[in-house]
C-alpha atoms as a PDB file:
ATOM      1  CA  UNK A   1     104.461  63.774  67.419  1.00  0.00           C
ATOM      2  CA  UNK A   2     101.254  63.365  69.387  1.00  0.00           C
ATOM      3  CA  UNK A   3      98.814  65.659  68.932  1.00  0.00           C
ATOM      4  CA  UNK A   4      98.068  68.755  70.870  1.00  0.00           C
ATOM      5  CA  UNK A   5      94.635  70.475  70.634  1.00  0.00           C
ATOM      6  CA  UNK A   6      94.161  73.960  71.442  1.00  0.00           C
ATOM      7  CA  UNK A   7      92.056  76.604  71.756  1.00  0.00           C
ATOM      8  CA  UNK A   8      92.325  80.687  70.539  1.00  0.00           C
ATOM      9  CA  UNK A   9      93.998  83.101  73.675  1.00  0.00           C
ATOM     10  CA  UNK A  10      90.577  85.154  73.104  1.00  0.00           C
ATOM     11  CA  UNK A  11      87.836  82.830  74.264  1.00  0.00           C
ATOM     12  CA  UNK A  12      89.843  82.080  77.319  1.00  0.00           C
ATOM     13  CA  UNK A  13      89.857  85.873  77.365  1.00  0.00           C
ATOM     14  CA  UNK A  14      86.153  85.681  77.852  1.00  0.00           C
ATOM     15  CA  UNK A  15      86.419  83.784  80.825  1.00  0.00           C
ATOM     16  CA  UNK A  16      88.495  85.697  82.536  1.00  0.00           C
ATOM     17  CA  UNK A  17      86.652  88.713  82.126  1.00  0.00           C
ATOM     18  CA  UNK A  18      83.516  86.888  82.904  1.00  0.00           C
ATOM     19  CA  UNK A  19      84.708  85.710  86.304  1.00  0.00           C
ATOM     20  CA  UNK A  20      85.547  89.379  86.917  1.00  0.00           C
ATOM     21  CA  UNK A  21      82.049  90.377  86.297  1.00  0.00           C
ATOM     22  CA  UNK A  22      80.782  88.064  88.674  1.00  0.00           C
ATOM     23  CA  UNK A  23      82.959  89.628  91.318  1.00  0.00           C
ATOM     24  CA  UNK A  24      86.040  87.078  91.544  1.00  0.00           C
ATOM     25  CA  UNK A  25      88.860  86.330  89.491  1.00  0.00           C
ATOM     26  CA  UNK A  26      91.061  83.422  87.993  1.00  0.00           C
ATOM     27  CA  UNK A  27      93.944  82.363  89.836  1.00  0.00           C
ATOM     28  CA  UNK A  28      97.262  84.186  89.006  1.00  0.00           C
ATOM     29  CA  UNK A  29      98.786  80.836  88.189  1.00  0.00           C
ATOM     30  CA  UNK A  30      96.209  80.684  85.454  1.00  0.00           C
ATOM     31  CA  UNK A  31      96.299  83.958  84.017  1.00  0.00           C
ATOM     32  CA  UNK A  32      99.556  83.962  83.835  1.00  0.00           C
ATOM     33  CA  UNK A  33      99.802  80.739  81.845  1.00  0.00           C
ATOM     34  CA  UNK A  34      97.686  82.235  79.279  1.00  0.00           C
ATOM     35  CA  UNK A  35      98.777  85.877  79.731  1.00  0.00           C
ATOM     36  CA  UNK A  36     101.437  85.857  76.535  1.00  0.00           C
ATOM     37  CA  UNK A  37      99.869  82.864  74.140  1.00  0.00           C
ATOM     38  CA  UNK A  38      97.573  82.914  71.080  1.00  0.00           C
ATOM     39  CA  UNK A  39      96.824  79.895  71.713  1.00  0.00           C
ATOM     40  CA  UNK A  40      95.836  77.799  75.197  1.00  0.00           C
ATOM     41  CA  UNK A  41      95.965  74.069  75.239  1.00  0.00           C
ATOM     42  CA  UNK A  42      93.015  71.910  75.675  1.00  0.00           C
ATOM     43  CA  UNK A  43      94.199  70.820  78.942  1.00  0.00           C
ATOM     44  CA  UNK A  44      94.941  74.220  80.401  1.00  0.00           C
ATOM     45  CA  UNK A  45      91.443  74.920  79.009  1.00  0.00           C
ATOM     46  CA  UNK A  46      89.995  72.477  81.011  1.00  0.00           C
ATOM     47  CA  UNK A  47      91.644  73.453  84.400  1.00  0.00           C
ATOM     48  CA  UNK A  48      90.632  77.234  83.770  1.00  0.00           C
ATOM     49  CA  UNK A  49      86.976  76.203  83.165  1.00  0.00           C
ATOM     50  CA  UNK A  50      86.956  73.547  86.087  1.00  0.00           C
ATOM     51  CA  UNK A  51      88.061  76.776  88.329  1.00  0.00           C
ATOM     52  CA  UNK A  52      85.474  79.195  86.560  1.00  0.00           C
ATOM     53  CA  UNK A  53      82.642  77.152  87.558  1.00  0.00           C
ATOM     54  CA  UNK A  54      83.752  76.044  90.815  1.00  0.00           C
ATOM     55  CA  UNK A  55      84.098  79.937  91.761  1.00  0.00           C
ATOM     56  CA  UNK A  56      81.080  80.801  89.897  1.00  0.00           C
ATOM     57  CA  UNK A  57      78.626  78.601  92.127  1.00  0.00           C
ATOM     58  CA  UNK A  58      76.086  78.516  89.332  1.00  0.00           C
ATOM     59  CA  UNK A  59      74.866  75.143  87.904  1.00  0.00           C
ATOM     60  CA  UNK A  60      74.080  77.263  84.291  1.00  0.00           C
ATOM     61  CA  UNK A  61      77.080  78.885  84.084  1.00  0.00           C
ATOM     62  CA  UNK A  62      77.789  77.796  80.550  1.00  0.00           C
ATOM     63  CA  UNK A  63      74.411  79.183  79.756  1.00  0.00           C
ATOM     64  CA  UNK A  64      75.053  82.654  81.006  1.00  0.00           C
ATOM     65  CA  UNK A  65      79.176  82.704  79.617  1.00  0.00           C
ATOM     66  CA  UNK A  66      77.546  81.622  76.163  1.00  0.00           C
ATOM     67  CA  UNK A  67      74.693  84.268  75.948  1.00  0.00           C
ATOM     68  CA  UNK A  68      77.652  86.834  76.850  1.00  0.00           C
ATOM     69  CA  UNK A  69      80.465  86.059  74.343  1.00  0.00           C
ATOM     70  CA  UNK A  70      80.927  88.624  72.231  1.00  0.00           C
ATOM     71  CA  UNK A  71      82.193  88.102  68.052  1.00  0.00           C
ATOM     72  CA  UNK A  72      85.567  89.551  68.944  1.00  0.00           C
ATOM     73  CA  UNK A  73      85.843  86.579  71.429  1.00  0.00           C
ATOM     74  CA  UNK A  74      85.641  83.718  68.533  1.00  0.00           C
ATOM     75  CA  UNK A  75      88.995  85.568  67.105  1.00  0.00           C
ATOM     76  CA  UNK A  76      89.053  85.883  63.111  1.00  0.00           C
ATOM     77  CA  UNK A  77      86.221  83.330  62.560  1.00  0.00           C
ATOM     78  CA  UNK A  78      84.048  84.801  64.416  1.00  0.00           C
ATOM     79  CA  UNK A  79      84.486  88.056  62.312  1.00  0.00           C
ATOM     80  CA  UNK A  80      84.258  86.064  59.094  1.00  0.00           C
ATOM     81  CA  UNK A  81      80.876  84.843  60.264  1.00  0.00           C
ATOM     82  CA  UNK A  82      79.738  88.185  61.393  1.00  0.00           C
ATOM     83  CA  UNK A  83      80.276  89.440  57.622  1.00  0.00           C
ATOM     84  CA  UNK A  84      78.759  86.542  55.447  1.00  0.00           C
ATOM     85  CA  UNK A  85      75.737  87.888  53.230  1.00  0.00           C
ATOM     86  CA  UNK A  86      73.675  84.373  54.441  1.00  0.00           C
ATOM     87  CA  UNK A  87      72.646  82.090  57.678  1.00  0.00           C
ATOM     88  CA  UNK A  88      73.644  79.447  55.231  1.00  0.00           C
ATOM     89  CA  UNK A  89      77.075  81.431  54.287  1.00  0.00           C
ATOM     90  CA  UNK A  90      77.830  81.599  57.954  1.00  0.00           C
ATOM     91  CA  UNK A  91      77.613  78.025  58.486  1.00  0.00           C
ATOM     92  CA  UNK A  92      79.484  77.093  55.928  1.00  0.00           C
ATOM     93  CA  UNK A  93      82.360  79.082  57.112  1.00  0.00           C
ATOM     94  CA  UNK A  94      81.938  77.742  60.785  1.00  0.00           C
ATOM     95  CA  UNK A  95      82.149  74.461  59.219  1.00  0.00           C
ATOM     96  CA  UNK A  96      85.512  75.641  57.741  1.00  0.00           C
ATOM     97  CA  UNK A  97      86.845  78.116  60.628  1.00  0.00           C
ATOM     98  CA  UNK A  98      85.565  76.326  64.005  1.00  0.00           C
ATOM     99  CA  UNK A  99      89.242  74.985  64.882  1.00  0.00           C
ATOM    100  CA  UNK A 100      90.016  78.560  65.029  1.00  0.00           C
ATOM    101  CA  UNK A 101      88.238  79.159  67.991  1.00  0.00           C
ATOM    102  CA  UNK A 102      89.040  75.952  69.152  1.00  0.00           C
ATOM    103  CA  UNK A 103      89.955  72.400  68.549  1.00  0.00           C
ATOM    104  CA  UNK A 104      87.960  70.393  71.297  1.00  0.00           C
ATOM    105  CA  UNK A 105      84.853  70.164  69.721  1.00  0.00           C
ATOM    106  CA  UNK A 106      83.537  69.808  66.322  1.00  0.00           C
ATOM    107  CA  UNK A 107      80.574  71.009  64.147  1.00  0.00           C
ATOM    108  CA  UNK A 108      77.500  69.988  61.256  1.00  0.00           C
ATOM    109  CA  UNK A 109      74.703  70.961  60.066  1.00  0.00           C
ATOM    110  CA  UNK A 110      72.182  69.018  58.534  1.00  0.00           C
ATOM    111  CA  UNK A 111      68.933  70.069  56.365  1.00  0.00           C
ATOM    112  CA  UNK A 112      66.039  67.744  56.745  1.00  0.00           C
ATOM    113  CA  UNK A 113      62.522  69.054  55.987  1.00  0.00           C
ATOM    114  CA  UNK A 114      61.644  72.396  57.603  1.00  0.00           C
ATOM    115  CA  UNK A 115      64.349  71.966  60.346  1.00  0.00           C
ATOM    116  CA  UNK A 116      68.418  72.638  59.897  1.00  0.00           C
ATOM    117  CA  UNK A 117      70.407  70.781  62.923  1.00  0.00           C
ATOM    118  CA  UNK A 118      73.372  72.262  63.816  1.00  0.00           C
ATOM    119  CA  UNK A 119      75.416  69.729  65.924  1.00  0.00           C
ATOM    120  CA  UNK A 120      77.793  70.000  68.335  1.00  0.00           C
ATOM    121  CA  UNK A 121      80.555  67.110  69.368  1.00  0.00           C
ATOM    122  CA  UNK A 122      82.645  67.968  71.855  1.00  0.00           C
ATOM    123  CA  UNK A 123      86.359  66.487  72.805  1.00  0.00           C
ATOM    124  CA  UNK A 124      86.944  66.939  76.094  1.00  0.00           C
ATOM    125  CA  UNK A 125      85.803  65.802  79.094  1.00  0.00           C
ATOM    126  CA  UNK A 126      86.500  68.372  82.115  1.00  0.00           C
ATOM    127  CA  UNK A 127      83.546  70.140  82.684  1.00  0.00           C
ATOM    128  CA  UNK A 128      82.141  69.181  79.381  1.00  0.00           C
ATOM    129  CA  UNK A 129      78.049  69.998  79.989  1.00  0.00           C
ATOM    130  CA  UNK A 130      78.403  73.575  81.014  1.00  0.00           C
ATOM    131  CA  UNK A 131      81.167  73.834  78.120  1.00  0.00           C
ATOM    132  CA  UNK A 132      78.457  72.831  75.481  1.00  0.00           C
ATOM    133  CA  UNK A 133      76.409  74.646  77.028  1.00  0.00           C
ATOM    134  CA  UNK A 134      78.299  77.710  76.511  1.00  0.00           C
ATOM    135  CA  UNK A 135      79.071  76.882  72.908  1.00  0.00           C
ATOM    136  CA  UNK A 136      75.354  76.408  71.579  1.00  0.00           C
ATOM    137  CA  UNK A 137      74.341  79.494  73.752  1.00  0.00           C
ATOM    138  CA  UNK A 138      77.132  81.367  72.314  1.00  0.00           C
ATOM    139  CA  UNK A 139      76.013  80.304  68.641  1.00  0.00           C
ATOM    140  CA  UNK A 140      72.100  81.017  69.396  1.00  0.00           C
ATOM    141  CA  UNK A 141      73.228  84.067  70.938  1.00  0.00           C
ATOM    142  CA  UNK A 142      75.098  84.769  67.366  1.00  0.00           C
ATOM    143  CA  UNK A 143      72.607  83.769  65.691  1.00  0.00           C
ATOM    144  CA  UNK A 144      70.409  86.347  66.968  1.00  0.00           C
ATOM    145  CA  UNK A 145      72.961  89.447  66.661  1.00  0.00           C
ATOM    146  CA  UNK A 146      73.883  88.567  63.474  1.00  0.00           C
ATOM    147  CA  UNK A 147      70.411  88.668  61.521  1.00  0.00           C
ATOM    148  CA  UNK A 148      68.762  91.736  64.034  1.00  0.00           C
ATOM    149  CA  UNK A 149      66.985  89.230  66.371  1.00  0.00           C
ATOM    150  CA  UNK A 150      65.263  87.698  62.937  1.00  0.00           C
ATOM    151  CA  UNK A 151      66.111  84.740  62.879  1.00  0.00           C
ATOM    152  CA  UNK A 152      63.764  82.479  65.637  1.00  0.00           C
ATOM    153  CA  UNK A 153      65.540  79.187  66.895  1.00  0.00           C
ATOM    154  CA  UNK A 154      63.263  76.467  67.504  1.00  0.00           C
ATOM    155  CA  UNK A 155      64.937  74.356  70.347  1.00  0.00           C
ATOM    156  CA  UNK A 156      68.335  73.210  71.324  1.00  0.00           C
ATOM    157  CA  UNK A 157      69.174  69.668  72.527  1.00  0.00           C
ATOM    158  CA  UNK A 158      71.650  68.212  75.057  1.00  0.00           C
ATOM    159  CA  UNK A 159      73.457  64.738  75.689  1.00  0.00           C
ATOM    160  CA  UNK A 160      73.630  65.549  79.135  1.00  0.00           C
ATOM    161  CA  UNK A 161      70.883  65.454  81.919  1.00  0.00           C
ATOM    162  CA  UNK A 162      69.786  69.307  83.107  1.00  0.00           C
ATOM    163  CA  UNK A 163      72.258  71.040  85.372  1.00  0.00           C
ATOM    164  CA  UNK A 164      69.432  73.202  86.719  1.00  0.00           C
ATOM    165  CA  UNK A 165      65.323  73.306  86.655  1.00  0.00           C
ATOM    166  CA  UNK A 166      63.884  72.998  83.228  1.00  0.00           C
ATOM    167  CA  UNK A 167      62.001  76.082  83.355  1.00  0.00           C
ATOM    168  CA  UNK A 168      65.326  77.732  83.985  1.00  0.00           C
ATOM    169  CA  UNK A 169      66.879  76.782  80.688  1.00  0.00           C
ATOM    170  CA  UNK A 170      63.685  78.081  79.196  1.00  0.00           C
ATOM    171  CA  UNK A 171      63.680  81.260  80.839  1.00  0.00           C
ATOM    172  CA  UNK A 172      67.797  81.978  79.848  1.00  0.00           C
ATOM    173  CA  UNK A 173      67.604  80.750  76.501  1.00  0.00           C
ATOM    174  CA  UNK A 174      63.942  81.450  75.183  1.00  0.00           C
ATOM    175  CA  UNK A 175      63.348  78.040  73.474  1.00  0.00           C
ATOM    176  CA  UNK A 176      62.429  74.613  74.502  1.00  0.00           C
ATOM    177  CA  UNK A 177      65.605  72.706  75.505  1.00  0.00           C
ATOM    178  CA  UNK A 178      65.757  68.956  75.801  1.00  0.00           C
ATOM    179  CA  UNK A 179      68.059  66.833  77.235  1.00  0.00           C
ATOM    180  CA  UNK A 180      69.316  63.297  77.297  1.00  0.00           C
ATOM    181  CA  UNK A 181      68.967  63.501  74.054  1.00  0.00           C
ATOM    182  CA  UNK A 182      71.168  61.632  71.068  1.00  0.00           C
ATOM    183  CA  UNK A 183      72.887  64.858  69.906  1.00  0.00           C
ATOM    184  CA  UNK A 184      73.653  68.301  71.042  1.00  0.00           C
ATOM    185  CA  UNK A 185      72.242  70.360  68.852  1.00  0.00           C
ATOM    186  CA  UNK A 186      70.515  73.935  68.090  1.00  0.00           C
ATOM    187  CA  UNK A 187      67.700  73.635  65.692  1.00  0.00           C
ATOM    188  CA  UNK A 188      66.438  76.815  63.570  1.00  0.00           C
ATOM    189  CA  UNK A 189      63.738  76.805  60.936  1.00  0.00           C
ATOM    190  CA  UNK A 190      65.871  75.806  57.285  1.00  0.00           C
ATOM    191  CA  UNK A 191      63.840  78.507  56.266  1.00  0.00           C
ATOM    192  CA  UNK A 192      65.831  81.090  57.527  1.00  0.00           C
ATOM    193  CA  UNK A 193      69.090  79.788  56.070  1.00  0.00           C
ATOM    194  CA  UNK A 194      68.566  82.354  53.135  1.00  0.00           C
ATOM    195  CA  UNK A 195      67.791  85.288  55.782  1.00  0.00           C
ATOM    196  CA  UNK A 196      70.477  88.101  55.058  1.00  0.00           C
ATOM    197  CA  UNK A 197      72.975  88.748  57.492  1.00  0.00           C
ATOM    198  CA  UNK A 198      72.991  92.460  59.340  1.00  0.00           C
ATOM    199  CA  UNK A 199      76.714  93.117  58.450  1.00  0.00           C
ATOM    200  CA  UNK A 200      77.620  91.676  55.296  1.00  0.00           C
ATOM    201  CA  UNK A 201      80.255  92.802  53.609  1.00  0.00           C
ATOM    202  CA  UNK A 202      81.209  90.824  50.396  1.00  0.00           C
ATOM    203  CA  UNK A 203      84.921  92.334  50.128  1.00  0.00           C
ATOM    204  CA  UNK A 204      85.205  92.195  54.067  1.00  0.00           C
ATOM    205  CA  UNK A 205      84.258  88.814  54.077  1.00  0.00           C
ATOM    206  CA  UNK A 206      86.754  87.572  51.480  1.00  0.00           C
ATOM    207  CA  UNK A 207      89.611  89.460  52.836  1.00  0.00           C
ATOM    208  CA  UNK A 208      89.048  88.377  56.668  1.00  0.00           C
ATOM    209  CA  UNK A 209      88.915  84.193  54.697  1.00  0.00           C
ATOM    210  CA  UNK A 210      92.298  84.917  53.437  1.00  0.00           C
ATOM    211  CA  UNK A 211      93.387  85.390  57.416  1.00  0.00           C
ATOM    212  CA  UNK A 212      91.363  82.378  58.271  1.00  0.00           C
ATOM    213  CA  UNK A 213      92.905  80.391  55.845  1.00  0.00           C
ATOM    214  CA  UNK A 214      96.173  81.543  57.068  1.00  0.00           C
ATOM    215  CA  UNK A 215      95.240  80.940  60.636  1.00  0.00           C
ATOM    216  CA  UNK A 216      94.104  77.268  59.573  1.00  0.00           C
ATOM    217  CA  UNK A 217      97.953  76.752  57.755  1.00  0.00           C
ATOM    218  CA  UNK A 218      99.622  77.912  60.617  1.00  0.00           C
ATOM    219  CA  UNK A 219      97.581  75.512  63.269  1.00  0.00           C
ATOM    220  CA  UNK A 220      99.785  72.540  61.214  1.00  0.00           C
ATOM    221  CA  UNK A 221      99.461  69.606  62.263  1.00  0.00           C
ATOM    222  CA  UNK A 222      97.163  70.523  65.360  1.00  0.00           C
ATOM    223  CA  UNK A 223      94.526  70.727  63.098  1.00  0.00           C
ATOM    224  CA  UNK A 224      95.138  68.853  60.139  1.00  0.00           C
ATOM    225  CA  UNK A 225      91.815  67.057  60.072  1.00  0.00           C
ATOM    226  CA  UNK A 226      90.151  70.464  60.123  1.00  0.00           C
ATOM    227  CA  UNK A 227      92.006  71.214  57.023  1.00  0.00           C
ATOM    228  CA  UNK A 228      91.785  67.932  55.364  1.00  0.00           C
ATOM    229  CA  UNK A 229      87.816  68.842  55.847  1.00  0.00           C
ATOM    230  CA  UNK A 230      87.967  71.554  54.564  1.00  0.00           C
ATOM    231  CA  UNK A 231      89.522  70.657  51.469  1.00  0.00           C
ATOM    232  CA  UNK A 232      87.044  68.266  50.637  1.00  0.00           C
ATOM    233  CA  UNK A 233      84.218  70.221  51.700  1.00  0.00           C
ATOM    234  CA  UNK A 234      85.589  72.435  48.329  1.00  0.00           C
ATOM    235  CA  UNK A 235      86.757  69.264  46.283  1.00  0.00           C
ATOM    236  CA  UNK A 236      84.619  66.240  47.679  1.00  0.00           C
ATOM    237  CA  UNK A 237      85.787  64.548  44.402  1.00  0.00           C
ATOM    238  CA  UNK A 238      89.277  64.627  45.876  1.00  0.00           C
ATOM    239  CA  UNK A 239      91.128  61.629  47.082  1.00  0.00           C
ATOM    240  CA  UNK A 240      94.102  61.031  49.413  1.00  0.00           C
ATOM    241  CA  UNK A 241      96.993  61.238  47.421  1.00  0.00           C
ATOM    242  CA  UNK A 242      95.121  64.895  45.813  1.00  0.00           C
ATOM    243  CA  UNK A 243      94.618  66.045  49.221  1.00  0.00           C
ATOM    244  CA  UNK A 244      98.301  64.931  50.412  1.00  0.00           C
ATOM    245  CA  UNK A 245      99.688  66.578  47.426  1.00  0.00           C
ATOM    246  CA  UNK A 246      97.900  69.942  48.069  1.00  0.00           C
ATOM    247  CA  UNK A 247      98.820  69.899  51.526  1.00  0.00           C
ATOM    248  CA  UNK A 248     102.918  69.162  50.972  1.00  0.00           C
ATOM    249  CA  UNK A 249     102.693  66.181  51.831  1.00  0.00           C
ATOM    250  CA  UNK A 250     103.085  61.949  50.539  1.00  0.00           C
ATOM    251  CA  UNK A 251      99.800  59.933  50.998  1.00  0.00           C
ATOM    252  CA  UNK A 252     102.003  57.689  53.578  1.00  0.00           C
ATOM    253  CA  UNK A 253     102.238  60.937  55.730  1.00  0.00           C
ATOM    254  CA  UNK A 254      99.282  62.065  55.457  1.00  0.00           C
ATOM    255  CA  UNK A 255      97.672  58.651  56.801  1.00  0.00           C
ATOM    256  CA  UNK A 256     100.366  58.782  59.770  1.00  0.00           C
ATOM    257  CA  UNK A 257      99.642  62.125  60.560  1.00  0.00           C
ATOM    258  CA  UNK A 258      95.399  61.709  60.888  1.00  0.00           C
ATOM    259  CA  UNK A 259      96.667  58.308  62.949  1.00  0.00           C
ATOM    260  CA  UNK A 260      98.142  60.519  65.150  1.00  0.00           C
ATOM    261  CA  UNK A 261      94.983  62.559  65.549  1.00  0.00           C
ATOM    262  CA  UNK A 262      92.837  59.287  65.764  1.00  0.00           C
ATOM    263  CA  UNK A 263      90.864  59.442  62.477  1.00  0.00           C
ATOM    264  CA  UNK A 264      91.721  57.855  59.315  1.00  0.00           C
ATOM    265  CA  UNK A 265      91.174  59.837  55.775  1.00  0.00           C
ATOM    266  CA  UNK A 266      88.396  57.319  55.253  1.00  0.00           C
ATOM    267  CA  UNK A 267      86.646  57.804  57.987  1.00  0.00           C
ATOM    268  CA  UNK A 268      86.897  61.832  57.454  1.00  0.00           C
ATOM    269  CA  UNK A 269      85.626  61.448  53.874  1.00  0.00           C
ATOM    270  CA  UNK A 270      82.651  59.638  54.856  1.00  0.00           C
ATOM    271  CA  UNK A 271      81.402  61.503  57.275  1.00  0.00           C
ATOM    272  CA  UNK A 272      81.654  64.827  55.117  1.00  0.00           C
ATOM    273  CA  UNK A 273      80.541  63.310  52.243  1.00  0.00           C
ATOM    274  CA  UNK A 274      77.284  62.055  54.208  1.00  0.00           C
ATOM    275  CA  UNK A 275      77.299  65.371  55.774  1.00  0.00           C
ATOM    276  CA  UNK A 276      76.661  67.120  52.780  1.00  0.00           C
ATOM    277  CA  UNK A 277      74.441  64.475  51.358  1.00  0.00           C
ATOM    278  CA  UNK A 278      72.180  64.826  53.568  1.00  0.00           C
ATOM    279  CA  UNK A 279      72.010  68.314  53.655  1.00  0.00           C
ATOM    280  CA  UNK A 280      71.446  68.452  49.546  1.00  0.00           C
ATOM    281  CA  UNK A 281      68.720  66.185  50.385  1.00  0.00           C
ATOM    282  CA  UNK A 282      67.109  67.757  52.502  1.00  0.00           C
ATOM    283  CA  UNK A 283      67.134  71.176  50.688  1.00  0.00           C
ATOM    284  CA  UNK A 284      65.326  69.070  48.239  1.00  0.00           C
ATOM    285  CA  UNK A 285      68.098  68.595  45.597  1.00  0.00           C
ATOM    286  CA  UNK A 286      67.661  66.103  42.689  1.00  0.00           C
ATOM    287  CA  UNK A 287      69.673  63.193  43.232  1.00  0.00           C
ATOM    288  CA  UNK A 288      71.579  63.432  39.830  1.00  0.00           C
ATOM    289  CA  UNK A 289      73.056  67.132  40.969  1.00  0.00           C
ATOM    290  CA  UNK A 290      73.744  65.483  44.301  1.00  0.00           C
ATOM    291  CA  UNK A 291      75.487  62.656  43.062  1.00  0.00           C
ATOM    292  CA  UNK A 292      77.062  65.097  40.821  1.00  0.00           C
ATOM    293  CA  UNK A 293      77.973  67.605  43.357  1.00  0.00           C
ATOM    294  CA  UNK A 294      80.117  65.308  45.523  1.00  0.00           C
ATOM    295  CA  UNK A 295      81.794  63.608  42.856  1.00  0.00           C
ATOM    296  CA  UNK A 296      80.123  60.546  42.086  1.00  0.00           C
ATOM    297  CA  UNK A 297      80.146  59.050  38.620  1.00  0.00           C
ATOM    298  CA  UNK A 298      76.341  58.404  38.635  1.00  0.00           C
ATOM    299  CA  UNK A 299      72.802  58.222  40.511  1.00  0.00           C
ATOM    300  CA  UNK A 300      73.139  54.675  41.000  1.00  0.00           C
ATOM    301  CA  UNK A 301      76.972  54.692  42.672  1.00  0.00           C
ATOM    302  CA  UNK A 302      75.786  57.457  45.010  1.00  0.00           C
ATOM    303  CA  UNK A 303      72.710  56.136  46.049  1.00  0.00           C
ATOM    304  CA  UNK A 304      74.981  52.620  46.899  1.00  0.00           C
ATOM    305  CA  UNK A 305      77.294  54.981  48.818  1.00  0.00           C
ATOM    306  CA  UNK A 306      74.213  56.796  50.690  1.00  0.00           C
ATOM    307  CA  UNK A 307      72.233  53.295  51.614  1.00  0.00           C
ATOM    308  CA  UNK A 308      75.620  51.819  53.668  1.00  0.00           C
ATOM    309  CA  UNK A 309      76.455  55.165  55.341  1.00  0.00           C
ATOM    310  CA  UNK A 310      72.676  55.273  56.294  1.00  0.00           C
ATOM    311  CA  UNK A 311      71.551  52.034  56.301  1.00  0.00           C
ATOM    312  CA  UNK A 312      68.527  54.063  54.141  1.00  0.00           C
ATOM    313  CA  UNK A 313      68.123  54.530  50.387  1.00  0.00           C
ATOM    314  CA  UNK A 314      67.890  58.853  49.529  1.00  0.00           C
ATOM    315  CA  UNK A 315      64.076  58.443  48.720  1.00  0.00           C
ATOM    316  CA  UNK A 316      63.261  56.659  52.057  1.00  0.00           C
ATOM    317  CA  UNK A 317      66.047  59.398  53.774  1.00  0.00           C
ATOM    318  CA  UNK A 318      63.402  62.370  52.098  1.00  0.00           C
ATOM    319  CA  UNK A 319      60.325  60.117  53.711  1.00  0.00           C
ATOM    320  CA  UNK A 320      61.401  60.162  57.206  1.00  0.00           C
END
């Protein structure tokens, strides 16, 4: 069964009501597509978005949805995120809940120095600059809610040439942007990853996880690499046949299944794995409680692992 990627009923919510802010409205045909689902497929996604920005006539509408989305609009992950004690709490669970909201992107976040890079990868190609826009405004925008206008973003990056005049971007978003860069990414001081989140609520938070995790299970197949991430994220010591087993499945079906989504177990492993190496790195971590963190047996095998996913030994990683 091929896979179908889709995105939560309450972001395309957002839309909607946006467009009626801005004095027009979606087509019946698409509102009524949506009107009774939980969940919107990527491909009706991209038709309701083409239509938004056609109608809304403005090259930074992505900026201006993004700064406007509200928590309640990011479904249960968003809530989850709203109630974390931590900046580095909250990323952690968007690194777990983000196919939640919606399955045509993906995020990291990366620790190097005095700067944490939170990237963005998006899926899709229909109107795909003003839709990343929208997502990193929408997360600087969080951000910025979240910790009482505290926490200070540094500058945001783009792929994609500017829609609009610089200065613009500047003005909207109150950082530096650049673009044609090599990632899409928002970049905030790492030392506000401690700063304490306005909302926290410990027993909140835990209880609204439970419904995440639930949400994740019943996504199935639509999003199992999200949830073979996320299982290694908690076990990266955990190989296929561990993962397969915890998730119902043979190794066989497992492998079939990712095929299906165009990844490989491999291929997810490394990348997390490097992920989170770099990020213990970067937070200045001593290479034996790195090496012992994601499950190697030793300095030496980790620092072999590290050199060919980098191409750069963990000391000359630090240097850089």
């Amino acid at each position: 069964m091929s896979h179908t990627p889709t995105v939560t009923v309450r972001y395309t919510q957002a839309i909607s009501q946006a467009a009626e802010k801005l004095g027009f409205a979606l087509p019946d045909r698409l509102k009524t597509a949506f009107a009774e689902q939980d969940r919107v497929e990527l491909e009706l996604q991209g038709e309701i978005w083409e239509t938004f920005c056609q109608q809304a006539d403005d090259p930074l509408i992505g900026i201006q949805f993004g700064l406007t989305l509200q928590v309640g609009h990011l479904d249960t992950a968003g809530m989850v995120l709203m109630s974390c004690d931590t900046v580095t709490e909250a990323l952690d669970s968007l690194m777990d809940y983000y196919p939640i909201v919606g399955e045509g992107g993906t995020f990291e976040y990366s620790v190097h120095n005095d700067i944490c890079e939170i990237r963005y990868e998006p899926q899709y190609s229909t109107r795909q600059p003003e839709r990343v826009e929208a997502a990193l405004a929408s997360l600087l925008q969080l951000s910025r809610w979240s910790t009482g206008e505290q926490l200070q973003a540094q500058h945001m990056t783009f792929t994609h040439p500017a829609l609009d005049e610089p200065q613009r971007y500047k003005a909207l978003l109150g950082l530096p942007v650049t673009f044609a860069s090599q990632h899409n990414s928002l970049c905030i001081p790492a030392s506000a990853l401690k700063m304490p989140l306005i909302y926290a609520n410990p027993a909140l938070c835990q209880h609204l996880r439970t419904l995440a995790d639930q949400l994740l299970a019943q996504l199935g197949s639509q999003s199992l690499s999200a949830n073979v991430s996320h299982l290694l994220r908690q076990h990266p010591n955990w190989g296929k046949e561990k993962v397969a087993d915890h998730l119902n499945m043979s190794g066989r079906h497992l492998i079939r299944k990712l095929s299906d989504e165009g990844t490989t177990f491999k291929l997810l492993r490394q990348a997390l794995l490097q992920n989170m190496a770099e990020q213990a790195l970067g937070e200045g971590l001593k290479l034996v409680d790195v090496a012992d963190q994601l499950g190697f047996s030793d300095e030496s095998a980790f620092a072999k692992a590290f050199k060919r996913w980098t191409g750069m030994t963990p000391a000359q990683f630090r240097e850089t």
